[in-house]
Protein backbone atom coordinates (compact mmCIF):
# COMPACT_ATOMS: atom_id res chain seq x y z
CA UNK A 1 -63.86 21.91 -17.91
CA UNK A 2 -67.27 21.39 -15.96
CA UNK A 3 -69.86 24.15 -16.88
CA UNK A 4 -69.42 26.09 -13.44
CA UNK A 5 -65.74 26.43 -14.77
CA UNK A 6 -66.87 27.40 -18.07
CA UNK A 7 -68.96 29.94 -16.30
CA UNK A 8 -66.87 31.36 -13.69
CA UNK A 9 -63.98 31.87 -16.34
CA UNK A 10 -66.24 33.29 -19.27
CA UNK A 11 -67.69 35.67 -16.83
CA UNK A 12 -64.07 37.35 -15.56
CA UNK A 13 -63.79 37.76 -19.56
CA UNK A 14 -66.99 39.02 -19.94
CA UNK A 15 -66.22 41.62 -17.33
CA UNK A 16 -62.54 42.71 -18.14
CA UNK A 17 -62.92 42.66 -21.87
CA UNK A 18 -66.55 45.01 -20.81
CA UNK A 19 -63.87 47.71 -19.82
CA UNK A 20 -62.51 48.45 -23.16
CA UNK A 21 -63.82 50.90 -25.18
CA UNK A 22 -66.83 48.97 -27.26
CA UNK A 23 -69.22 52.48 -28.10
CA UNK A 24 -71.68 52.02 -29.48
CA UNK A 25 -71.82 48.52 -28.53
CA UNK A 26 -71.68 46.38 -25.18
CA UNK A 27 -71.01 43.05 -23.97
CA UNK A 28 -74.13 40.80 -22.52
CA UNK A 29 -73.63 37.87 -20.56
CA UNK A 30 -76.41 35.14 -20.52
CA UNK A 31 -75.77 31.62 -19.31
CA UNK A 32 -77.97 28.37 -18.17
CA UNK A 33 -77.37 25.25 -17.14
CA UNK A 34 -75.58 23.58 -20.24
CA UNK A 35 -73.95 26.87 -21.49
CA UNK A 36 -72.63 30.50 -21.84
CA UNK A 37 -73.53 33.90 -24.37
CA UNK A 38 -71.58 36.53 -24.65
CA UNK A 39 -73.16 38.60 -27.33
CA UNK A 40 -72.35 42.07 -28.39
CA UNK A 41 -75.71 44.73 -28.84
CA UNK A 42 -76.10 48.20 -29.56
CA UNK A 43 -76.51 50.33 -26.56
CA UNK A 44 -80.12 51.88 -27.66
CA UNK A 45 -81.46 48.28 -29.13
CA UNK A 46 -81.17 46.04 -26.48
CA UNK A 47 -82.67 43.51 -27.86
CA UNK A 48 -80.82 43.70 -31.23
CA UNK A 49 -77.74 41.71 -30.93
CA UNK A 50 -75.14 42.27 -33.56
CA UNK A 51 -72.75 38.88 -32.44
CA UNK A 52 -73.18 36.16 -30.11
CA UNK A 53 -70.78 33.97 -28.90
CA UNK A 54 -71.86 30.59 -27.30
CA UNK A 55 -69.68 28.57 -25.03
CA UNK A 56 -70.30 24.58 -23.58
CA UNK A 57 -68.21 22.38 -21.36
CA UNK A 58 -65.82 21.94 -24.65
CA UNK A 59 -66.35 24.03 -27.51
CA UNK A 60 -67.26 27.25 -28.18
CA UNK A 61 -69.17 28.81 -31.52
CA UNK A 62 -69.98 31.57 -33.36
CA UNK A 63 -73.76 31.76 -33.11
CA UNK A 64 -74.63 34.57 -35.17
CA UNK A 65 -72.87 37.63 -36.57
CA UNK A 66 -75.21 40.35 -38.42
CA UNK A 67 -72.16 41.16 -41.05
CA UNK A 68 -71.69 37.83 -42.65
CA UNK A 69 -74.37 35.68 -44.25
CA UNK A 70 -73.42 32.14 -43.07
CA UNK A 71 -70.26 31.72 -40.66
CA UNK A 72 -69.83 28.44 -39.42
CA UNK A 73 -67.40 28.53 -36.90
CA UNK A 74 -66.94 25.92 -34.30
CA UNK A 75 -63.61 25.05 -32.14
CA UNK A 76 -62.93 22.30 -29.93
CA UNK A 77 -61.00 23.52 -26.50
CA UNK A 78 -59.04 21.34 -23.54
CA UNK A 79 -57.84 24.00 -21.69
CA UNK A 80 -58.94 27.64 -19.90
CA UNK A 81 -55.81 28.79 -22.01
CA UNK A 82 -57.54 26.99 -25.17
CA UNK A 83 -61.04 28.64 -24.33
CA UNK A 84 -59.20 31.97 -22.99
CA UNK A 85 -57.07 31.96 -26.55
CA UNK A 86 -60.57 31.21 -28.73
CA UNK A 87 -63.09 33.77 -26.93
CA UNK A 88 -60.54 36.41 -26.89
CA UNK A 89 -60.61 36.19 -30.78
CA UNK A 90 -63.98 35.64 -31.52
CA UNK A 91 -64.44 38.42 -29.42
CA UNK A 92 -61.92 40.57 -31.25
CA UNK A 93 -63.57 39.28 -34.40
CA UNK A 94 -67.32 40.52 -33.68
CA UNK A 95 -65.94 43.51 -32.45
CA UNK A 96 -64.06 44.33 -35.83
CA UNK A 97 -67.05 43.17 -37.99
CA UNK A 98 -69.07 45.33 -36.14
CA UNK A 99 -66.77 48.82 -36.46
CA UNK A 100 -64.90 48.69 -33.58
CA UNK A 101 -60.97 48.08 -33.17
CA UNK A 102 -59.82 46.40 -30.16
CA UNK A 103 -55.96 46.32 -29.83
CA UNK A 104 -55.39 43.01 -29.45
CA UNK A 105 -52.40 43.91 -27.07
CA UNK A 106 -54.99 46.31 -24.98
CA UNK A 107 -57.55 42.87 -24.98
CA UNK A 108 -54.59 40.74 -23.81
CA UNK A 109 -53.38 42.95 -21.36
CA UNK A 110 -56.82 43.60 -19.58
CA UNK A 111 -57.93 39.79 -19.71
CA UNK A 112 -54.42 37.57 -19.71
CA UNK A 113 -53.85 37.45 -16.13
CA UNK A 114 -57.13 35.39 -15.41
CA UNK A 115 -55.61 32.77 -17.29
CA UNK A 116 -53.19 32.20 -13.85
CA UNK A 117 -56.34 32.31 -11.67
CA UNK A 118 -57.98 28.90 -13.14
């Protein structure tokens, strides 16, 4: 996928998976020109970011995660249903490690029809 691809699609996620109940927490969406964040921060620490997801033309990563010492956690995607499948459970991931429980039916069903959109 080119990186305005990568964008445009990470974004719809961004904003769909947004609408689910993350309290305290919310999603923040930071890209440049070579690649993508989605991190999750507390509400009243804006600055403090307790995951962050970063996403390239091919693979996407676990940057950091305050819960866990040292995850490395890279994966290789070919797809939007590859990248769609991988963000939607690192996202599910740093929301979990971080207190919060996502149904991973309620995350499919709010962010699985963008997948017929790309």
């Amino acid at each position: 996928m080119e990186i305005s691809e990568v964008r445009a699609f990470c974004k719809k996620i961004y904003l769909r998976f947004s609408d689910l109940d993350l309290h305290p927490f919310q999603l923040k969406y930071c890209y440049t020109q070579e690649l993508v964040s989605i991190a999750l921060i507390n509400k009243k620490e804006k600055a403090k970011s307790e995951a962050a997801i970063v996403i390239d033309e091919d693979s996407i990563s676990l940057l950091q995660i305050n819960n866990f010492d040292d995850i490395d956690c890279l994966f290789i995607y070919n797809s939007p249903l590859d990248l769609y499948l991988y963000l939607l459970a690192l996202l599910l991931f740093c929301c979990e490690s971080s207190g919060i429980y996502i149904s991973p039916s309620e995350a499919i069903d709010i962010t699985f029809d963008l997948i017929s959109y790309t």
